[in-house]
PDB file of N, CA and C in Angstrom:
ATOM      1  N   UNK A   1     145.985 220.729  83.324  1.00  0.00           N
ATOM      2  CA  UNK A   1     145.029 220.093  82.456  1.00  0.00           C
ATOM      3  C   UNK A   1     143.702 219.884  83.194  1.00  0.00           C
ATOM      4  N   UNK A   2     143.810 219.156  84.621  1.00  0.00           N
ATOM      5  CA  UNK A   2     142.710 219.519  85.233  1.00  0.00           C
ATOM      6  C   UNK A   2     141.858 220.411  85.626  1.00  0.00           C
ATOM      7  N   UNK A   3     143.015 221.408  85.522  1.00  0.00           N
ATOM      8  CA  UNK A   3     141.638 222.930  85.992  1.00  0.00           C
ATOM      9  C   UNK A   3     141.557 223.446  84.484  1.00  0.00           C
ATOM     10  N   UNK A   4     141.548 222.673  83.153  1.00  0.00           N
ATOM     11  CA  UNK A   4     140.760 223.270  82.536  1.00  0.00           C
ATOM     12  C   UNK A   4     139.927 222.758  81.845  1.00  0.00           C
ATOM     13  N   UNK A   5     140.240 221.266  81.731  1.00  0.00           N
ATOM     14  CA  UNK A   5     139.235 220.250  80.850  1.00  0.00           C
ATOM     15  C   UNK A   5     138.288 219.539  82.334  1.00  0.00           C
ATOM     16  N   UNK A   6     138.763 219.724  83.312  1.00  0.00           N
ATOM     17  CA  UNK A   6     137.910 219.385  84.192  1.00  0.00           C
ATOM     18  C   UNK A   6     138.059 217.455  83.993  1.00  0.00           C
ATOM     19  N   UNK A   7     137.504 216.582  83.456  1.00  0.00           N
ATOM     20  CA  UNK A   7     138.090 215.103  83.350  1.00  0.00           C
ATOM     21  C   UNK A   7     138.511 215.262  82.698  1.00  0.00           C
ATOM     22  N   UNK A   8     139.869 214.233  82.564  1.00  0.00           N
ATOM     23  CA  UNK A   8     140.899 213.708  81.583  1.00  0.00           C
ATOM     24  C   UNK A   8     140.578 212.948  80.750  1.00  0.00           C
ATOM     25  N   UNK A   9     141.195 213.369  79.574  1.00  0.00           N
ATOM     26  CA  UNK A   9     140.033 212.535  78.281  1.00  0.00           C
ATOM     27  C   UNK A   9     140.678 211.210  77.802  1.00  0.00           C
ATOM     28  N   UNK A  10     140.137 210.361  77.906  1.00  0.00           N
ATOM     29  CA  UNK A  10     140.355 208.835  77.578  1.00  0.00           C
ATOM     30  C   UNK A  10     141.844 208.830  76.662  1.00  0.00           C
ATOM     31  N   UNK A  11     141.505 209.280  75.644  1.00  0.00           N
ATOM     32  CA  UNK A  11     142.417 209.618  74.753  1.00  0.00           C
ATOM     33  C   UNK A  11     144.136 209.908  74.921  1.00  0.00           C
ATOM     34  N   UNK A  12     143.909 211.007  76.050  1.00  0.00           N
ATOM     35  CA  UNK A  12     145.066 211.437  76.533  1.00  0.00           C
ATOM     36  C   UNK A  12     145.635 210.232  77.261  1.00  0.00           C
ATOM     37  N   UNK A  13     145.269 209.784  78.019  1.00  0.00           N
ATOM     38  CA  UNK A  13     145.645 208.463  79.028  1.00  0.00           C
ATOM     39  C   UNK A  13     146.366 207.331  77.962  1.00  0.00           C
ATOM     40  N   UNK A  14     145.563 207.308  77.001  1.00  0.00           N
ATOM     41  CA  UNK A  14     146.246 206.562  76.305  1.00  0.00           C
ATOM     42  C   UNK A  14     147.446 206.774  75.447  1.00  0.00           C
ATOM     43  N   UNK A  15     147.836 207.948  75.390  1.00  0.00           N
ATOM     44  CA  UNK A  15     148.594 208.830  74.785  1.00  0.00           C
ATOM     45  C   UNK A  15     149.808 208.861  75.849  1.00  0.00           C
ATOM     46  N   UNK A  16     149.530 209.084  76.953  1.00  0.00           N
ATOM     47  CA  UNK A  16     150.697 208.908  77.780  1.00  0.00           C
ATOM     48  C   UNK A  16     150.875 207.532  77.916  1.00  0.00           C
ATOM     49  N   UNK A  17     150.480 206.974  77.929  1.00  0.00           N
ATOM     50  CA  UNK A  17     150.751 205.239  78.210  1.00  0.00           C
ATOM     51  C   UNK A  17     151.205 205.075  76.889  1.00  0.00           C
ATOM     52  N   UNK A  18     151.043 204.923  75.685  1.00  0.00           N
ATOM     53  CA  UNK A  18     152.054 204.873  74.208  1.00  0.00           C
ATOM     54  C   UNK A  18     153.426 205.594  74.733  1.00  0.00           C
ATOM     55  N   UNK A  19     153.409 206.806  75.260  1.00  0.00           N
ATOM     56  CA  UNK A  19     154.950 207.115  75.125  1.00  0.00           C
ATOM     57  C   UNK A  19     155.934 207.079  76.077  1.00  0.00           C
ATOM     58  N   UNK A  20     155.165 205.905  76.857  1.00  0.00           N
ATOM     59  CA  UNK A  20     156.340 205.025  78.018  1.00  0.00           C
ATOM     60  C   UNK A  20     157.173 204.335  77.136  1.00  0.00           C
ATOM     61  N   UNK A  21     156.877 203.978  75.936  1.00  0.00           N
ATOM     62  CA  UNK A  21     157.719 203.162  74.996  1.00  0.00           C
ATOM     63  C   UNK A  21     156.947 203.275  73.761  1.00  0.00           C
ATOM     64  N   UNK A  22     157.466 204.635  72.952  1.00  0.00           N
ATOM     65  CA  UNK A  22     156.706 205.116  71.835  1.00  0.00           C
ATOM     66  C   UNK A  22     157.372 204.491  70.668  1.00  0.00           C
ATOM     67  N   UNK A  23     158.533 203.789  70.768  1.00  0.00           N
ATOM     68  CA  UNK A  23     158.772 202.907  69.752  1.00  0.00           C
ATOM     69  C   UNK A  23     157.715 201.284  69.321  1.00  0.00           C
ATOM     70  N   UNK A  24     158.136 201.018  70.927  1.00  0.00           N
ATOM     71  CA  UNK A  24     157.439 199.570  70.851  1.00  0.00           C
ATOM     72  C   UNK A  24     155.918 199.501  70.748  1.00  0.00           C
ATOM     73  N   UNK A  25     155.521 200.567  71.287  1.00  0.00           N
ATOM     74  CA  UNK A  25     154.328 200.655  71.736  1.00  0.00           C
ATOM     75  C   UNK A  25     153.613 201.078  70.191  1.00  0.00           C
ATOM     76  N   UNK A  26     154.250 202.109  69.728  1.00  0.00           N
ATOM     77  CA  UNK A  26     153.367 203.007  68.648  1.00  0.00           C
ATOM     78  C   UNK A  26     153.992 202.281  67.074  1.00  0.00           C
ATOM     79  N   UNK A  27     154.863 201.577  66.887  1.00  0.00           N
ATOM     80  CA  UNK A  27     155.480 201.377  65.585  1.00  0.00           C
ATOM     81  C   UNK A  27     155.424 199.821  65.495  1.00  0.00           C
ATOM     82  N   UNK A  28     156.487 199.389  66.392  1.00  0.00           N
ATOM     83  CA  UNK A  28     156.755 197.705  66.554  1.00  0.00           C
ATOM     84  C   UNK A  28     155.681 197.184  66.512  1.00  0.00           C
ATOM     85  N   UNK A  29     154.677 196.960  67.361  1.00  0.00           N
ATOM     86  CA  UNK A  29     153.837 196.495  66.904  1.00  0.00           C
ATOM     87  C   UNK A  29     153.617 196.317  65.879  1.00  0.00           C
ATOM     88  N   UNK A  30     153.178 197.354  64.859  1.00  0.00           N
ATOM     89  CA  UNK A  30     152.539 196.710  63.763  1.00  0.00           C
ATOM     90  C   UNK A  30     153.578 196.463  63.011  1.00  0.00           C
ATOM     91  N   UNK A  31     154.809 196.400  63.041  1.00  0.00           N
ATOM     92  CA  UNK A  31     155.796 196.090  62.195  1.00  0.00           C
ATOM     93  C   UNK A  31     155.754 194.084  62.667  1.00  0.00           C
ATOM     94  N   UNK A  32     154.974 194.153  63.856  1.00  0.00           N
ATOM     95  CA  UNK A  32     155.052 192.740  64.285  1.00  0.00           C
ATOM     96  C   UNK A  32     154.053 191.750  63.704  1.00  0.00           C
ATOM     97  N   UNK A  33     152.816 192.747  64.023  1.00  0.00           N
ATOM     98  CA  UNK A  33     151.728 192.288  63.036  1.00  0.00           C
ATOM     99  C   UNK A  33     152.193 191.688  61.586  1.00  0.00           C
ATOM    100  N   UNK A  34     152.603 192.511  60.928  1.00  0.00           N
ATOM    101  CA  UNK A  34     153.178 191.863  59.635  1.00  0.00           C
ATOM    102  C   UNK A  34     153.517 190.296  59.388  1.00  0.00           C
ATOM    103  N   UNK A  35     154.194 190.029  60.124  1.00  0.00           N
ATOM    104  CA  UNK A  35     154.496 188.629  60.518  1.00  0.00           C
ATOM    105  C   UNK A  35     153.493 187.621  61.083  1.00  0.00           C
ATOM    106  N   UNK A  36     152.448 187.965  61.174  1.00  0.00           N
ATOM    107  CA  UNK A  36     151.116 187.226  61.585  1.00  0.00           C
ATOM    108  C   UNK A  36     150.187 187.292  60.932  1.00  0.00           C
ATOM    109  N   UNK A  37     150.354 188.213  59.787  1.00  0.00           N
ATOM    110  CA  UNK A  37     149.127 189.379  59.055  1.00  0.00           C
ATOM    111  C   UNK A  37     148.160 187.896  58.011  1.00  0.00           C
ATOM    112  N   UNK A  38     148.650 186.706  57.571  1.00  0.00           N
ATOM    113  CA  UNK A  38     148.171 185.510  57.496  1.00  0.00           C
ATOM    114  C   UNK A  38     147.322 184.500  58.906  1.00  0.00           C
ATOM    115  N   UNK A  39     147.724 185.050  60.059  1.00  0.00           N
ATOM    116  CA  UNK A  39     147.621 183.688  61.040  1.00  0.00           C
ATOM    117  C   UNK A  39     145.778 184.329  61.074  1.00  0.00           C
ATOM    118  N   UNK A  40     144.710 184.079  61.123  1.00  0.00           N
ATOM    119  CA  UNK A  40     143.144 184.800  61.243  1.00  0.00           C
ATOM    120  C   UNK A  40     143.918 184.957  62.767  1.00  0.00           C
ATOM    121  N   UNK A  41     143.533 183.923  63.491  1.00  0.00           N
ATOM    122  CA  UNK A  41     143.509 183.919  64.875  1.00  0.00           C
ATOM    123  C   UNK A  41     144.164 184.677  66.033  1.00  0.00           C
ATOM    124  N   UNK A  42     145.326 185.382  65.291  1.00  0.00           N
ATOM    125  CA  UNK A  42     146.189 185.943  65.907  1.00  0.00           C
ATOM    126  C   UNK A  42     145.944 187.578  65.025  1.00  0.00           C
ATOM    127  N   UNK A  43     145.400 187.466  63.913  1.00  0.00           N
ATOM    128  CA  UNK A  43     144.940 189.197  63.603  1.00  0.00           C
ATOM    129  C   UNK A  43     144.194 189.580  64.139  1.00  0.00           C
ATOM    130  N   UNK A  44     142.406 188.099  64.553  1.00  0.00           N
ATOM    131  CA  UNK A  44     141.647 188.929  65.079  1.00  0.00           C
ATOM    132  C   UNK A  44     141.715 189.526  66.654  1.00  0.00           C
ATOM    133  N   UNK A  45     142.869 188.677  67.493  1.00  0.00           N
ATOM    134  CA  UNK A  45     143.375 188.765  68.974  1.00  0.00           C
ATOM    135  C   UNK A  45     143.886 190.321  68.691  1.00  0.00           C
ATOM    136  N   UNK A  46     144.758 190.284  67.896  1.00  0.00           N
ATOM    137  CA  UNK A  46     145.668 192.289  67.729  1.00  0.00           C
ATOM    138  C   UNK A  46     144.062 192.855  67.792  1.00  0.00           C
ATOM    139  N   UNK A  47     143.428 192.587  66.716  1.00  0.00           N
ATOM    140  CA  UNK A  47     142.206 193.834  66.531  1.00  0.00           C
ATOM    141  C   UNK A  47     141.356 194.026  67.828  1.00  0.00           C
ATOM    142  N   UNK A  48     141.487 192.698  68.308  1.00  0.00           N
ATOM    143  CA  UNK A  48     140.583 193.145  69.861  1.00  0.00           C
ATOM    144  C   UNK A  48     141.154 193.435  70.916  1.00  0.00           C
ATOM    145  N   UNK A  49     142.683 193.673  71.276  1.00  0.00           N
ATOM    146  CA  UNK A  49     143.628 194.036  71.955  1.00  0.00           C
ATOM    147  C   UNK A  49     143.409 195.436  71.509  1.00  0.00           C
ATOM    148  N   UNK A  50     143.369 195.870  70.120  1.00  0.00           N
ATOM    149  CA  UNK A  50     143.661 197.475  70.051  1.00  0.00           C
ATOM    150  C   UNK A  50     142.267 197.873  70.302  1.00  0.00           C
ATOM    151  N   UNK A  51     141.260 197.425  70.005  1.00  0.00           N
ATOM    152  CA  UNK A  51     139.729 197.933  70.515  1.00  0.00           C
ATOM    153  C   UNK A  51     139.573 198.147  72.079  1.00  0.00           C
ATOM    154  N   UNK A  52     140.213 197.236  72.269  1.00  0.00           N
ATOM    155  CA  UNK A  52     140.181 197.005  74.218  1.00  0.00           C
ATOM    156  C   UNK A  52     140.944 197.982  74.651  1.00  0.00           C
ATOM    157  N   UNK A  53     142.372 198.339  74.032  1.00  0.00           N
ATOM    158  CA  UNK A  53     143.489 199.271  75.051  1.00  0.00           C
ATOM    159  C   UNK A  53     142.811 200.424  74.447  1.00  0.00           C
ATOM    160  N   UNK A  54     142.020 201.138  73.672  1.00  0.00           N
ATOM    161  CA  UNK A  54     141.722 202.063  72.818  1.00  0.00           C
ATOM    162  C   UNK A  54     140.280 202.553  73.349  1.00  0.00           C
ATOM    163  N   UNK A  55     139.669 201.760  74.122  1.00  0.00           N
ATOM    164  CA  UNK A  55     137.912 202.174  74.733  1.00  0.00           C
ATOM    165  C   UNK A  55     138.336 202.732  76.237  1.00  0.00           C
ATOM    166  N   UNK A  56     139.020 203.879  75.980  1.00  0.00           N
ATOM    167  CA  UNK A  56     139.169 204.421  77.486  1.00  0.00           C
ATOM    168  C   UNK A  56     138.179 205.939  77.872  1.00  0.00           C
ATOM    169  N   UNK A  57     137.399 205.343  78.751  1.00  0.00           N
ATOM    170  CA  UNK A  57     136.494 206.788  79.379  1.00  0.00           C
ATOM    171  C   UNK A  57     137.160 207.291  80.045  1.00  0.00           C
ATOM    172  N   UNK A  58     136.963 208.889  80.069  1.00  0.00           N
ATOM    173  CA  UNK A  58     137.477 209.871  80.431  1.00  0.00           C
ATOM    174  C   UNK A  58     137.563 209.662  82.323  1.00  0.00           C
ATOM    175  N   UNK A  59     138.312 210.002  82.777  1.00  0.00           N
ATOM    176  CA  UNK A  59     138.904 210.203  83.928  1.00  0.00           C
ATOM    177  C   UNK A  59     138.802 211.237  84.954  1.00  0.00           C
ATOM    178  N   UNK A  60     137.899 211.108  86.359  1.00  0.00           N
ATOM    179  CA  UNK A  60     137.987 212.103  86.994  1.00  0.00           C
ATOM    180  C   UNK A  60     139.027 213.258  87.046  1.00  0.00           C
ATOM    181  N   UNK A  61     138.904 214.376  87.079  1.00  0.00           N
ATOM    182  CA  UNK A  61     140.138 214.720  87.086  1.00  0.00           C
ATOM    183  C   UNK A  61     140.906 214.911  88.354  1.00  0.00           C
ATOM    184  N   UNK A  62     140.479 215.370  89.518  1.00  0.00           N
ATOM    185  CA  UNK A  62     140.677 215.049  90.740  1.00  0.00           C
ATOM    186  C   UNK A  62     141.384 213.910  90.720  1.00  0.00           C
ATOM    187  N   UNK A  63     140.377 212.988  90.886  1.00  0.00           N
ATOM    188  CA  UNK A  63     141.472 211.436  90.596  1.00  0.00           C
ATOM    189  C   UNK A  63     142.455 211.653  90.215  1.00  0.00           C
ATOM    190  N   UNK A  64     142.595 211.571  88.840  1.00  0.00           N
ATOM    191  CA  UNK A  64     143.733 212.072  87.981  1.00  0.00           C
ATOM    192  C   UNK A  64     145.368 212.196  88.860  1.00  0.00           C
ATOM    193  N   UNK A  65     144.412 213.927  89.143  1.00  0.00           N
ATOM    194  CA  UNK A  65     145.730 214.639  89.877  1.00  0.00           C
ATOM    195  C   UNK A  65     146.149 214.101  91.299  1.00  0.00           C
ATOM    196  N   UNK A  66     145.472 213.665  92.016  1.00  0.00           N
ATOM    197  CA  UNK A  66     145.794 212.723  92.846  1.00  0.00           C
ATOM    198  C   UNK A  66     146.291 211.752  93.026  1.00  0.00           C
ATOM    199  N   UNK A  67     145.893 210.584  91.992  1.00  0.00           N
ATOM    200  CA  UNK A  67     146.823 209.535  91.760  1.00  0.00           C
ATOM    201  C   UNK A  67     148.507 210.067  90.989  1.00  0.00           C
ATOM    202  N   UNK A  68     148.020 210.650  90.273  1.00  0.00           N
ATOM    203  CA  UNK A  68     149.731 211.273  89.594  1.00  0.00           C
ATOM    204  C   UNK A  68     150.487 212.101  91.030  1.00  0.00           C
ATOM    205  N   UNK A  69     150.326 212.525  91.867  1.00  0.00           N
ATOM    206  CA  UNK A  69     150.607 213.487  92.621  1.00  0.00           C
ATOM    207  C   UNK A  69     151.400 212.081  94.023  1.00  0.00           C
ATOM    208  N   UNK A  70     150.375 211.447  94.220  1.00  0.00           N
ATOM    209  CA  UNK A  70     150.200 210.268  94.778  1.00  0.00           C
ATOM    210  C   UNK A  70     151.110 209.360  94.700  1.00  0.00           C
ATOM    211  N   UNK A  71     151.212 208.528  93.255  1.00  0.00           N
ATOM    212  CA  UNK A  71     151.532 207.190  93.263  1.00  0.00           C
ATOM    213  C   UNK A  71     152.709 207.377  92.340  1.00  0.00           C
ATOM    214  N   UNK A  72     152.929 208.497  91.135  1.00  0.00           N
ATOM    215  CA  UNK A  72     153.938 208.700  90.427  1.00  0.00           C
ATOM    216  C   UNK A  72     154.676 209.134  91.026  1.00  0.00           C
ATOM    217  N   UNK A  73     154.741 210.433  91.746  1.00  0.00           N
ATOM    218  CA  UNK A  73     155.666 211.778  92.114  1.00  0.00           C
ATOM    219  C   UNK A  73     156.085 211.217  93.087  1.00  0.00           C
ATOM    220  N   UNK A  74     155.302 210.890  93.967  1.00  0.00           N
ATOM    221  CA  UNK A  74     155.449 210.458  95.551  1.00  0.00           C
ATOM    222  C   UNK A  74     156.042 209.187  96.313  1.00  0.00           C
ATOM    223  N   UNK A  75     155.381 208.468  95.278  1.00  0.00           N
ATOM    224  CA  UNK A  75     156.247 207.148  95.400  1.00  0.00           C
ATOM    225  C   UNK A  75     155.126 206.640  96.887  1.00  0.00           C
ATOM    226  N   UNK A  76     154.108 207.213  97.250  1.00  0.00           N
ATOM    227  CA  UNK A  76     153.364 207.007  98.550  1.00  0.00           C
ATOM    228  C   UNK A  76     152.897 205.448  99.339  1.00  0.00           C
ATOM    229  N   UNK A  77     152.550 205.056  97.712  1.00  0.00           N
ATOM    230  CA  UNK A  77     152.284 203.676  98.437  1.00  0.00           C
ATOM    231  C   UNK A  77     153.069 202.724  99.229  1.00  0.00           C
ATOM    232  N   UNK A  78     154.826 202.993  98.183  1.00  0.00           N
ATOM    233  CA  UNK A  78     155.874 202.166  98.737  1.00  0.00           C
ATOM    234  C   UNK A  78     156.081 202.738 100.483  1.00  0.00           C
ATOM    235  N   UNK A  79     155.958 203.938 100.033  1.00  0.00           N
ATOM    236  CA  UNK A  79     156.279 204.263 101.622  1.00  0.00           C
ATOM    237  C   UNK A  79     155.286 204.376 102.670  1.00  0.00           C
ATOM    238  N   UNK A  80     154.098 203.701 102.210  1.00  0.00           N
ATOM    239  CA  UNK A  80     153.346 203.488 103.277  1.00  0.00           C
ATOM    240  C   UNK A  80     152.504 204.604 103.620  1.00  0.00           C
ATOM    241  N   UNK A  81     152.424 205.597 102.730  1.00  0.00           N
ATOM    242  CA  UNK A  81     151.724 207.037 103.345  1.00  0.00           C
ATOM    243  C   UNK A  81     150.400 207.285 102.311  1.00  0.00           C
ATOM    244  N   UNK A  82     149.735 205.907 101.910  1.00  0.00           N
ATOM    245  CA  UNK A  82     148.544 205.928 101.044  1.00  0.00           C
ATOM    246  C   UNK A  82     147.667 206.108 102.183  1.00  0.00           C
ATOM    247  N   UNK A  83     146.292 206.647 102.068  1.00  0.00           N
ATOM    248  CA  UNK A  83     145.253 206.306 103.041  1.00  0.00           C
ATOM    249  C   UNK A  83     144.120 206.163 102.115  1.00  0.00           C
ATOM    250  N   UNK A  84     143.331 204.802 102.216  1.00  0.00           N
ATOM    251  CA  UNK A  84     142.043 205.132 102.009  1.00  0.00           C
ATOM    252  C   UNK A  84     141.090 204.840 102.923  1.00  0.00           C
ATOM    253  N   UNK A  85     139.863 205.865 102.872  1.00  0.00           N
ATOM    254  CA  UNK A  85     138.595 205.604 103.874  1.00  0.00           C
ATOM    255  C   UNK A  85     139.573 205.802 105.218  1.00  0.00           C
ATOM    256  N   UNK A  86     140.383 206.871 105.320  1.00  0.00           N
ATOM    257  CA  UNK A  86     141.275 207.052 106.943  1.00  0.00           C
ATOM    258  C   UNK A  86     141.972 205.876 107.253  1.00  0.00           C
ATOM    259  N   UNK A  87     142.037 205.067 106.718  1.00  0.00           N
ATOM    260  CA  UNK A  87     143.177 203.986 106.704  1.00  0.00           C
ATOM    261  C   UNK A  87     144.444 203.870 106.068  1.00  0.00           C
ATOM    262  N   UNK A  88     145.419 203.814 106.714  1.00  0.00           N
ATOM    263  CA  UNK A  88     146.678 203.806 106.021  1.00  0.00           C
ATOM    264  C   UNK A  88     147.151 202.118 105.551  1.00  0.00           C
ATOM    265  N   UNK A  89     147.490 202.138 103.791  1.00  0.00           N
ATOM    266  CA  UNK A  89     147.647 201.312 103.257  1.00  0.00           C
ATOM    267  C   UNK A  89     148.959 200.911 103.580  1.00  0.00           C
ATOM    268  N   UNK A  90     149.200 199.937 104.240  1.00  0.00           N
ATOM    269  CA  UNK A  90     149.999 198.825 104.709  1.00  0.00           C
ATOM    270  C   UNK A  90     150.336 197.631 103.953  1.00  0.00           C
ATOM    271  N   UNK A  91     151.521 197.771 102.443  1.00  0.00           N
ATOM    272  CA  UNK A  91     151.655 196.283 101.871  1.00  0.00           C
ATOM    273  C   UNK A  91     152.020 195.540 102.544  1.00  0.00           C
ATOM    274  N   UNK A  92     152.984 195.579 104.228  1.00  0.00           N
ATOM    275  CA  UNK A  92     153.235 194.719 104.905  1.00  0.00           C
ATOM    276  C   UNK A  92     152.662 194.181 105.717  1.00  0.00           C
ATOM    277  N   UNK A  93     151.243 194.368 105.425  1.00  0.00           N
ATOM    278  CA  UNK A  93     149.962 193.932 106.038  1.00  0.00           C
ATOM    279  C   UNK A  93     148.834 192.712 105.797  1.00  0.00           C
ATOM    280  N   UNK A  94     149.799 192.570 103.997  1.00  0.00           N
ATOM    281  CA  UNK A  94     149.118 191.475 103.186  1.00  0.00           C
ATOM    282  C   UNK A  94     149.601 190.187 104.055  1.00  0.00           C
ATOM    283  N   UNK A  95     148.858 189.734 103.968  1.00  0.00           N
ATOM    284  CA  UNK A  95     148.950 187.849 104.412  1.00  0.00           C
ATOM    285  C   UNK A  95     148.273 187.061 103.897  1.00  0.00           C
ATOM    286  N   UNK A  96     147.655 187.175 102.178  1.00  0.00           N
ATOM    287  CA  UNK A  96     147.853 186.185 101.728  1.00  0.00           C
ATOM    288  C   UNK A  96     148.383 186.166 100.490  1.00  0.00           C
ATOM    289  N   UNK A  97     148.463 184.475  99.716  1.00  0.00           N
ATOM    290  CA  UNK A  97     149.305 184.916  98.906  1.00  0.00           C
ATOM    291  C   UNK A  97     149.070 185.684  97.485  1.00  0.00           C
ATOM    292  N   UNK A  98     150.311 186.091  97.176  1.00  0.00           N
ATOM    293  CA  UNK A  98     149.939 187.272  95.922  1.00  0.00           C
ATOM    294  C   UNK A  98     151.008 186.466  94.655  1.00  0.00           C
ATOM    295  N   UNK A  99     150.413 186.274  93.338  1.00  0.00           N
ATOM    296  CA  UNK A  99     151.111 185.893  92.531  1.00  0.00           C
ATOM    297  C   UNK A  99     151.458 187.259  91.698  1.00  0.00           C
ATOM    298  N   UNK A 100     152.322 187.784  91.437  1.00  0.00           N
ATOM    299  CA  UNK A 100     153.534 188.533  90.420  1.00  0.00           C
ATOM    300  C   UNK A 100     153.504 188.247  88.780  1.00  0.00           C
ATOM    301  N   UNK A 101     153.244 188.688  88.493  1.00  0.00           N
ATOM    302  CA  UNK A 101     153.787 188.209  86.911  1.00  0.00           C
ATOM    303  C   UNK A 101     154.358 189.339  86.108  1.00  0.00           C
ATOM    304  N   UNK A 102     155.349 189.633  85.306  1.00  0.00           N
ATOM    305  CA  UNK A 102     155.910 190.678  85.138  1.00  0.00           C
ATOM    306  C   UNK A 102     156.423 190.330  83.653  1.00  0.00           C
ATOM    307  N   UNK A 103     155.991 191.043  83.023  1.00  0.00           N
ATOM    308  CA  UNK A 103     156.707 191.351  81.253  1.00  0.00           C
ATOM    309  C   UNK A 103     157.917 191.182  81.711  1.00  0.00           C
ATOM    310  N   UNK A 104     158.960 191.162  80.479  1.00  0.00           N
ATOM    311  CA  UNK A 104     160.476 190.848  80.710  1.00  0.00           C
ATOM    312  C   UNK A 104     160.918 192.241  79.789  1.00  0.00           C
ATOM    313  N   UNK A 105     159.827 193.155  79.397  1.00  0.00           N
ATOM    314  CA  UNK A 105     159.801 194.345  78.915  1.00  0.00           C
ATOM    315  C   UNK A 105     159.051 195.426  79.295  1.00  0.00           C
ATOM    316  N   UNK A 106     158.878 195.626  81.153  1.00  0.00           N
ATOM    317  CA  UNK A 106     157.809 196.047  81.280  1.00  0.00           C
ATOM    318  C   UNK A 106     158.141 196.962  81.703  1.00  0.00           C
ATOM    319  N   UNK A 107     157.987 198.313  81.392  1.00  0.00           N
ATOM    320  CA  UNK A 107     158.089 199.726  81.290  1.00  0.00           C
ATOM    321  C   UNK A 107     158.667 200.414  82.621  1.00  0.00           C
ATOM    322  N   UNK A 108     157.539 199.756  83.617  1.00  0.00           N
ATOM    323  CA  UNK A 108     157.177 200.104  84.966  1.00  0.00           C
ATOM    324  C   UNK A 108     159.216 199.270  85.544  1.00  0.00           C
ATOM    325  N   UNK A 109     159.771 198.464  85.258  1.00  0.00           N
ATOM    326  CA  UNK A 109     160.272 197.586  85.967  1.00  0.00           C
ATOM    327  C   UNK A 109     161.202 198.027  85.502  1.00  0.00           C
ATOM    328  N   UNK A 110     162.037 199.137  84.621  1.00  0.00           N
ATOM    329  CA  UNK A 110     162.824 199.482  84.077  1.00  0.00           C
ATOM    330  C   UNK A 110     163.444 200.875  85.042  1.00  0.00           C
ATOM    331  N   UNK A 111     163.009 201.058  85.810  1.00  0.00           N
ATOM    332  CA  UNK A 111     163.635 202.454  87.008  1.00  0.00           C
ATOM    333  C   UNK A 111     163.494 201.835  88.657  1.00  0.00           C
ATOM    334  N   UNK A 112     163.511 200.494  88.530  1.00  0.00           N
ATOM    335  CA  UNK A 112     163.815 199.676  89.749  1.00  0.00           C
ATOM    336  C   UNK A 112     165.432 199.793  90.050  1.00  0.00           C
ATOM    337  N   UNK A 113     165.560 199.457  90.750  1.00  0.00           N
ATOM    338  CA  UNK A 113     167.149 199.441  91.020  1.00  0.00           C
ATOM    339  C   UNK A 113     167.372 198.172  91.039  1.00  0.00           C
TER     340      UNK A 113
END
């Protein structure tokens, strides 16, 4: 895709991110909406949630293939073999503190062991 569109088009990104969970992501929702489709306050929060996840500029493509090559395939960061600016990224390097917060449905947390 990169050697032919040259950047990755907003669109697409978002397209793969829907079908990490193309049920919940692409249907449920608005089957959820329904149930709020009275509350103002909570329709106009959905409408600016979908404006917000939906305004995505297109993507180096380099980047792209790098980070996918990188951080998906490779698994690099966990193992310590990220570099940026000739520096190798070290999470066991952090010392201070880091707060976590994690969906109890979160896509990413579902191929953990």
């Amino acid at each position: 895709m990169v050697d032919t569109l040259g950047n990755i088009p907003g669109d697409f990104l978002n397209w793969e991110f829907l079908m990490l969970k193309p049920f919940q992501l692409g249907v449920q929702k608005y089957i959820d909406l329904l149930e709020n489709i009275y509350f103002e306050s909570k329709l106009i929060n959905f409408l600016r949630m979908e404006k917000w996840i939906f305004d995505s500029p297109d993507q180096a493509g380099e980047a792209y293939r790098q980070f996918m090559k990188d951080f998906s395939q490779g698994n690099k960061l966990i193992q310590g073999q990220v570099e940026i600016g000739n520096k190798r990224v070290d999470l066991g390097n952090i010392r201070i503190p880091i707060l976590n917060i994690y969906a109890e449905q979160d896509p990413l947390l579902q191929h953990l062991p």
